[in-house]
PDB file of N, CA and C in Angstrom:
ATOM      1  N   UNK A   1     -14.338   2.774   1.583  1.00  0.00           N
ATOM      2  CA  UNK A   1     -12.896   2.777   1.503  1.00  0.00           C
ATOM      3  C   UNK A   1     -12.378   3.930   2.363  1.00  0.00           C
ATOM      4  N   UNK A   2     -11.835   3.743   3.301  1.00  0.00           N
ATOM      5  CA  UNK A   2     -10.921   4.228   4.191  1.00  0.00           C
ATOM      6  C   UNK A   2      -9.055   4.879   3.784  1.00  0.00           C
ATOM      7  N   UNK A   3      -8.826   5.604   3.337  1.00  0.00           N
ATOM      8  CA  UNK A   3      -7.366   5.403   3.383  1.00  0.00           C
ATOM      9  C   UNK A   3      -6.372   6.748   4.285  1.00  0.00           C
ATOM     10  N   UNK A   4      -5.741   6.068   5.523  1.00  0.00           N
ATOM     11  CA  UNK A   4      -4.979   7.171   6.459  1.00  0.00           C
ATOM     12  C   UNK A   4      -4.473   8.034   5.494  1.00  0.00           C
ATOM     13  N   UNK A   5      -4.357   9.433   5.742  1.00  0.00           N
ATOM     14  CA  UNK A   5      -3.683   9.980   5.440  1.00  0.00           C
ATOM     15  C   UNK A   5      -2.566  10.233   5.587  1.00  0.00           C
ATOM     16  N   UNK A   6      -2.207  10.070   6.594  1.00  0.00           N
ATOM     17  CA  UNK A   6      -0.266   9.483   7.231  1.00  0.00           C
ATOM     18  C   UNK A   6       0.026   9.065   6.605  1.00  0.00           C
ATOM     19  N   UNK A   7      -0.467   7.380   6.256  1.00  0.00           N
ATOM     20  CA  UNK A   7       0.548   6.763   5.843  1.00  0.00           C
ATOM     21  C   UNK A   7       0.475   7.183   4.233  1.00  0.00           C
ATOM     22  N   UNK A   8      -0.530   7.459   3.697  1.00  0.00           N
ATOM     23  CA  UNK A   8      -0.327   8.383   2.329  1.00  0.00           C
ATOM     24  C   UNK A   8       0.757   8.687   1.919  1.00  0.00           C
ATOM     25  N   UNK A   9       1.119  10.202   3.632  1.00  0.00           N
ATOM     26  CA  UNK A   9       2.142  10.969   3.088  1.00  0.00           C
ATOM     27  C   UNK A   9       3.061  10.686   3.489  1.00  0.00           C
ATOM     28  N   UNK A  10       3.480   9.004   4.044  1.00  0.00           N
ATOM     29  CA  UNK A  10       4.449   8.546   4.476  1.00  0.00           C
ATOM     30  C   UNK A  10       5.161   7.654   3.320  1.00  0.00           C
ATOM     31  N   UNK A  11       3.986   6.819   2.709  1.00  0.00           N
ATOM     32  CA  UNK A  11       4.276   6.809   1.282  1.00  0.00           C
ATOM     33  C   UNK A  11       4.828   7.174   0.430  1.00  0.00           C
ATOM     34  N   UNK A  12       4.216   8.595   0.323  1.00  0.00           N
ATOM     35  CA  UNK A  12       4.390   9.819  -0.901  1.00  0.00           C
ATOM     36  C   UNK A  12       5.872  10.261  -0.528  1.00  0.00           C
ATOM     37  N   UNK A  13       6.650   9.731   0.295  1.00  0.00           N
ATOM     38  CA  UNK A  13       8.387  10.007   0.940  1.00  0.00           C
ATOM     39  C   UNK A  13       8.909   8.961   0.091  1.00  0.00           C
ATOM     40  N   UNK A  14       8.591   7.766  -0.201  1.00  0.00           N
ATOM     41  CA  UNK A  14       8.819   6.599  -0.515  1.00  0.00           C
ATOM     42  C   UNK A  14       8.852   6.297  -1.823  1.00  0.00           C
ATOM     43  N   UNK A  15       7.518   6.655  -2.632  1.00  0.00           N
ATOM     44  CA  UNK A  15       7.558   6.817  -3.619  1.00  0.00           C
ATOM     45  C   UNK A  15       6.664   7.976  -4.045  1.00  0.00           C
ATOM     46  N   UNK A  16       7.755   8.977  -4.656  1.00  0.00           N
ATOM     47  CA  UNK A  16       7.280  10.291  -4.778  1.00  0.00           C
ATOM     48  C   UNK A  16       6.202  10.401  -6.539  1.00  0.00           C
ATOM     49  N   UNK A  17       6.395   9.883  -7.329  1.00  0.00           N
ATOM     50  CA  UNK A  17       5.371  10.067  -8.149  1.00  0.00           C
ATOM     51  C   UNK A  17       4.506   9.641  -8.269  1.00  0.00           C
ATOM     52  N   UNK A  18       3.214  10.524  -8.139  1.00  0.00           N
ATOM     53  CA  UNK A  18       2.134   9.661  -7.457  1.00  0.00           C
ATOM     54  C   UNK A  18       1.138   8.726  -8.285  1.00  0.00           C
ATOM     55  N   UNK A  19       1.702   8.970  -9.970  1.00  0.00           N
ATOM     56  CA  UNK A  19       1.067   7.817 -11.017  1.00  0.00           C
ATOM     57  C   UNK A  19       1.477   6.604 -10.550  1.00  0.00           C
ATOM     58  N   UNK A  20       2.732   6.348  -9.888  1.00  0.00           N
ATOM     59  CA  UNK A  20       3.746   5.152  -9.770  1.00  0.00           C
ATOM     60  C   UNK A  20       2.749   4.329  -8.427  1.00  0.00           C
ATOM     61  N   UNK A  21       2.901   5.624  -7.548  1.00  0.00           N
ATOM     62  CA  UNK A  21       2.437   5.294  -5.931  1.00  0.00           C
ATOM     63  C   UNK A  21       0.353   4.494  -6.490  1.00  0.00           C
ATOM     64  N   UNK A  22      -0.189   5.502  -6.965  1.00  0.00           N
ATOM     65  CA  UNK A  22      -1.526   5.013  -7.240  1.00  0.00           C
ATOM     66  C   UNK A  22      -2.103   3.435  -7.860  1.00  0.00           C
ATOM     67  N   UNK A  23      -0.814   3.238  -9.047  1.00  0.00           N
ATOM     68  CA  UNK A  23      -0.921   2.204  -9.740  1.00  0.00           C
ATOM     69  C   UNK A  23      -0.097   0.637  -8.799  1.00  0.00           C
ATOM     70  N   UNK A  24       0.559   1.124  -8.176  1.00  0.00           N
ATOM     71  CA  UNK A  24       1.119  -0.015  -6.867  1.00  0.00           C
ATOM     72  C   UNK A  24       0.287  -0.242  -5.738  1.00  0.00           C
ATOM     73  N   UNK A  25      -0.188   1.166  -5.506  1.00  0.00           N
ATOM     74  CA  UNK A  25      -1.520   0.668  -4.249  1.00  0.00           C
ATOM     75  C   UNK A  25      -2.353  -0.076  -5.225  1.00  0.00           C
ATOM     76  N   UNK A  26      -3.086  -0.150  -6.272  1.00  0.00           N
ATOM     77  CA  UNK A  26      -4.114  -0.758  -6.935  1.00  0.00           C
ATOM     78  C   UNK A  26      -3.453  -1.985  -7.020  1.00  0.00           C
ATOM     79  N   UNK A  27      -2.385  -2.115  -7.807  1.00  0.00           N
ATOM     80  CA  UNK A  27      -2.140  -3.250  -8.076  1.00  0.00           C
ATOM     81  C   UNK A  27      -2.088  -4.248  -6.885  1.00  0.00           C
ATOM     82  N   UNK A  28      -1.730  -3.726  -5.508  1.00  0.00           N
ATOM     83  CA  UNK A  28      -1.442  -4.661  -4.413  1.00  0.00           C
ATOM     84  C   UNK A  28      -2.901  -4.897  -4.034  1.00  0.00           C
ATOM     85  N   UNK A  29      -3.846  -3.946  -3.785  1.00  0.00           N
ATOM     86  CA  UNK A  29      -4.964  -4.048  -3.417  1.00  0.00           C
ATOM     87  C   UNK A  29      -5.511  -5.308  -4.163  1.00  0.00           C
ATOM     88  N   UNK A  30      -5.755  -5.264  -5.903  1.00  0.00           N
ATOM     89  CA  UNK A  30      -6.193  -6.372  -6.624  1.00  0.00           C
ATOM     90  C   UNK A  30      -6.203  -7.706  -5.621  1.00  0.00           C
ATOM     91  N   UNK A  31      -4.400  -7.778  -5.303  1.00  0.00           N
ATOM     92  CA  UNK A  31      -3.498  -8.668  -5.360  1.00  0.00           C
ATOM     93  C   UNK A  31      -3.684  -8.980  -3.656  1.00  0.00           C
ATOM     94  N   UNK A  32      -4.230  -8.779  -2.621  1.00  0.00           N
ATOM     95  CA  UNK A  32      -5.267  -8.806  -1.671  1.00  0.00           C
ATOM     96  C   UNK A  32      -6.270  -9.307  -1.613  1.00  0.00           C
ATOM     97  N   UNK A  33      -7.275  -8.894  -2.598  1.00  0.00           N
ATOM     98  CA  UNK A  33      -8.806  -9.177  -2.412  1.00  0.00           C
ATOM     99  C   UNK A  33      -8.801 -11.002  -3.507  1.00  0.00           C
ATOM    100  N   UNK A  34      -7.581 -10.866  -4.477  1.00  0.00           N
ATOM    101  CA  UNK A  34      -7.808 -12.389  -4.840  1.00  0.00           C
ATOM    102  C   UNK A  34      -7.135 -13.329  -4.179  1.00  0.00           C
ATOM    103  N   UNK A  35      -6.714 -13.332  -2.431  1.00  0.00           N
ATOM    104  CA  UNK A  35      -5.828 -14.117  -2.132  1.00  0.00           C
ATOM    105  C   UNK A  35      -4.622 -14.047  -1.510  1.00  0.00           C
ATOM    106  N   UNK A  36      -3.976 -12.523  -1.615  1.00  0.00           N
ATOM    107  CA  UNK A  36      -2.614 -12.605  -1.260  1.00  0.00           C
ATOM    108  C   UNK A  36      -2.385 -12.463   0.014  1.00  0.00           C
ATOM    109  N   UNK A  37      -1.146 -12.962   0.795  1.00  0.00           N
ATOM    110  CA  UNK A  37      -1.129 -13.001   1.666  1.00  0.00           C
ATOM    111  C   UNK A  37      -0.735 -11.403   2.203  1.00  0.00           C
ATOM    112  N   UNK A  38      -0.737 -10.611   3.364  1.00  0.00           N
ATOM    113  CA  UNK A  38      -1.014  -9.078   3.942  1.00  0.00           C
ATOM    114  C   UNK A  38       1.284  -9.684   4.005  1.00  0.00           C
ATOM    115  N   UNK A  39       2.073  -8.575   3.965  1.00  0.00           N
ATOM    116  CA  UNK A  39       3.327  -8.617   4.152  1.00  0.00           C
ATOM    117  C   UNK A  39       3.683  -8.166   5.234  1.00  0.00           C
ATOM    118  N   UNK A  40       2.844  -7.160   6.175  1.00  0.00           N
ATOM    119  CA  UNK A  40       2.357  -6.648   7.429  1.00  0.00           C
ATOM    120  C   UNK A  40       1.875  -7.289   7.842  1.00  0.00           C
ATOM    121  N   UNK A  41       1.597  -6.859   9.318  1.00  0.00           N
ATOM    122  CA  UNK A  41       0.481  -7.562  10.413  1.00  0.00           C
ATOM    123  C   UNK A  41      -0.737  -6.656  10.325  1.00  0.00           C
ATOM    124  N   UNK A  42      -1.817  -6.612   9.874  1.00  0.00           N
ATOM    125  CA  UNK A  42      -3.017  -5.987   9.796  1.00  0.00           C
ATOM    126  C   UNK A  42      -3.456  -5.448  10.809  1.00  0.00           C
ATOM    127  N   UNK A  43      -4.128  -4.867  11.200  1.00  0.00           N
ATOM    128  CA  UNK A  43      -5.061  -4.568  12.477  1.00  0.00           C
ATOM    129  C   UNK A  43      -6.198  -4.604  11.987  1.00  0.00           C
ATOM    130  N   UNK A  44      -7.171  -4.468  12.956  1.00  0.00           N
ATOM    131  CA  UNK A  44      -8.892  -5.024  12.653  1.00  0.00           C
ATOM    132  C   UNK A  44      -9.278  -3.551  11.949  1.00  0.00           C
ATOM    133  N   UNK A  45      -8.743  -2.608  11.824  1.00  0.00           N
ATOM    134  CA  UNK A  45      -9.485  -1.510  11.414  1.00  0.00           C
ATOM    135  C   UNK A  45      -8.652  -1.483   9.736  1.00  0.00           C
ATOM    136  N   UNK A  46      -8.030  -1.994   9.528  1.00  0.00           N
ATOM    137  CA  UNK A  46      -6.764  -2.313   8.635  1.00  0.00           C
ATOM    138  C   UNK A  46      -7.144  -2.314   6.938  1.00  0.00           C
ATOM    139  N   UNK A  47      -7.722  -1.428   6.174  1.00  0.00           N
ATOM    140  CA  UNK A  47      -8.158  -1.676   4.729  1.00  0.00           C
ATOM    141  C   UNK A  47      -7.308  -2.030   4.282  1.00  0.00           C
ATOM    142  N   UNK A  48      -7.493  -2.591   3.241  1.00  0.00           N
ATOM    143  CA  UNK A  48      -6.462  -3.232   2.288  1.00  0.00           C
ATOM    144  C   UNK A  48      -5.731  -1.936   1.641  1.00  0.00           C
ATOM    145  N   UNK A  49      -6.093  -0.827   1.293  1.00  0.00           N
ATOM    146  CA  UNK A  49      -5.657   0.262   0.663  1.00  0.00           C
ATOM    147  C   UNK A  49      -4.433   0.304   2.125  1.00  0.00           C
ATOM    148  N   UNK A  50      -4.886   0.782   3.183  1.00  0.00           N
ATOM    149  CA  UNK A  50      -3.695   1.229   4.196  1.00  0.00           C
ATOM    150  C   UNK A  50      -2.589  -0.401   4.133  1.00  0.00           C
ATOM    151  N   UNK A  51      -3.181  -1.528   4.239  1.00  0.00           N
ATOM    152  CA  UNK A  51      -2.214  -2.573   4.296  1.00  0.00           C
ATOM    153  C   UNK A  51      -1.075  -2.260   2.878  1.00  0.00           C
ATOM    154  N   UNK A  52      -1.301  -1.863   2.003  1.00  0.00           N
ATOM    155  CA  UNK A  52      -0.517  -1.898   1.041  1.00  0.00           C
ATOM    156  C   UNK A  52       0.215  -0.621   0.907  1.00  0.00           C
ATOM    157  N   UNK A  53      -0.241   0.269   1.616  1.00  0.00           N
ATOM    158  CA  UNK A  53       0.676   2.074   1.586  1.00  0.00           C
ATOM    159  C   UNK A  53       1.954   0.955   2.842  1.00  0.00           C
ATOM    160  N   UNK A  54       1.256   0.380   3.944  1.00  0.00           N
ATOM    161  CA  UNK A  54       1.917   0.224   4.845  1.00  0.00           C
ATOM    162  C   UNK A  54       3.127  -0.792   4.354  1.00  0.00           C
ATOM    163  N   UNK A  55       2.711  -1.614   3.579  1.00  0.00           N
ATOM    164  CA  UNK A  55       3.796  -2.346   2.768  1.00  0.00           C
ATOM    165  C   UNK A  55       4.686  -1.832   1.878  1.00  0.00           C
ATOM    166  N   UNK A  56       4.398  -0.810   1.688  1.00  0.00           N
ATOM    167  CA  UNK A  56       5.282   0.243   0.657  1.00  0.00           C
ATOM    168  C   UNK A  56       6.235   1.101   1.393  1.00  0.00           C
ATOM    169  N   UNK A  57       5.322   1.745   2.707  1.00  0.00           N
ATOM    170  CA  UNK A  57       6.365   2.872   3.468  1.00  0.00           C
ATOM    171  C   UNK A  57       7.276   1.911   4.399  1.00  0.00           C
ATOM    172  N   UNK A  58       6.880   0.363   4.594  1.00  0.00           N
ATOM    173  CA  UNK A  58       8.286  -0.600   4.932  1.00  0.00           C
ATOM    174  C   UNK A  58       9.200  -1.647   4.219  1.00  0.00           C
ATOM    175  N   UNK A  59       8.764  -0.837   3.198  1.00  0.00           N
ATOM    176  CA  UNK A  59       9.892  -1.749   2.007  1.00  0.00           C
ATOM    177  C   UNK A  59       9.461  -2.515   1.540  1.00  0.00           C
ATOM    178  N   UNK A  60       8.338  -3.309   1.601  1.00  0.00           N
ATOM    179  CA  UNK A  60       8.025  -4.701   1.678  1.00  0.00           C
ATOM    180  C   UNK A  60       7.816  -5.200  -0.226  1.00  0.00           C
ATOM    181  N   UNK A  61       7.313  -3.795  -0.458  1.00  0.00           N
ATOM    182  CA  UNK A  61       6.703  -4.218  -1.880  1.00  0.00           C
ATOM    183  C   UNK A  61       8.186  -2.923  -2.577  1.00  0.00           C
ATOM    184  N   UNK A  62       8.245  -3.399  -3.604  1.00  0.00           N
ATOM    185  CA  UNK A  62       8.888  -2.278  -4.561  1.00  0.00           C
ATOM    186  C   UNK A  62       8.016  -2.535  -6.345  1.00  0.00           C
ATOM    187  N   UNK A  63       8.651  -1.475  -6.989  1.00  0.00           N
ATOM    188  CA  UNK A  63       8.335  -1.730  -8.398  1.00  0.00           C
ATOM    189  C   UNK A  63       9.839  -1.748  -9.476  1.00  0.00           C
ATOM    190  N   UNK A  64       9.663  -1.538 -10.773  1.00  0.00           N
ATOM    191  CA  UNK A  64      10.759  -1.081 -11.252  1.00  0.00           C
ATOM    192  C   UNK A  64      10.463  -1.015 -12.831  1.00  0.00           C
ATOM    193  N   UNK A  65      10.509   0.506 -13.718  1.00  0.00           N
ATOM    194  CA  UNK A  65      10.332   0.428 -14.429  1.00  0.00           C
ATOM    195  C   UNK A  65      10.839   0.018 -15.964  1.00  0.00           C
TER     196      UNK A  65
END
C-alpha cells in the first residue's frame, strides 16, 4: 500500500478530522476493491487509497454526520 503524501495533506484541507478523513478513505477503498466504479481518472501507478483521497480533495465523495 502506497499512499501520496500530497494528496493526504491535500485532503487533510478538505476534511480536517482525521477519524472522519480515515474512515471515508476505508470506506471508499472497501467500496473499490468490491466493484465500484474510480470517480477520477486513475493512472497506472494509481492505489485505490490515493484514488479515493483524490476523490475527496475534488469533491467527488462527501459524508455527513
Amino acid at each position: 500500500m502506497y499512499i501520496d503524501t500530497t494528496l493526504l495533506a491535500k485532503a487533510q484541507k478538505v476534511i480536517s478530522n482525521p477519524n472522519i478523513l480515515i474512515n471515508l478513505v476505508s470506506k471508499r477503498v472497501w467500496q473499490l476493491r468490491n466493484g465500484g466504479d474510480p470517480l477520477v481518472h486513475p493512472t497506472e501507478k494509481s492505489t485505490l487509497e490515493n484514488i479515493a483521497l483524490r476523490e475527496i480533495i475534488d469533491h467527488k465523495i462527501s459524508y455527513s454526520l
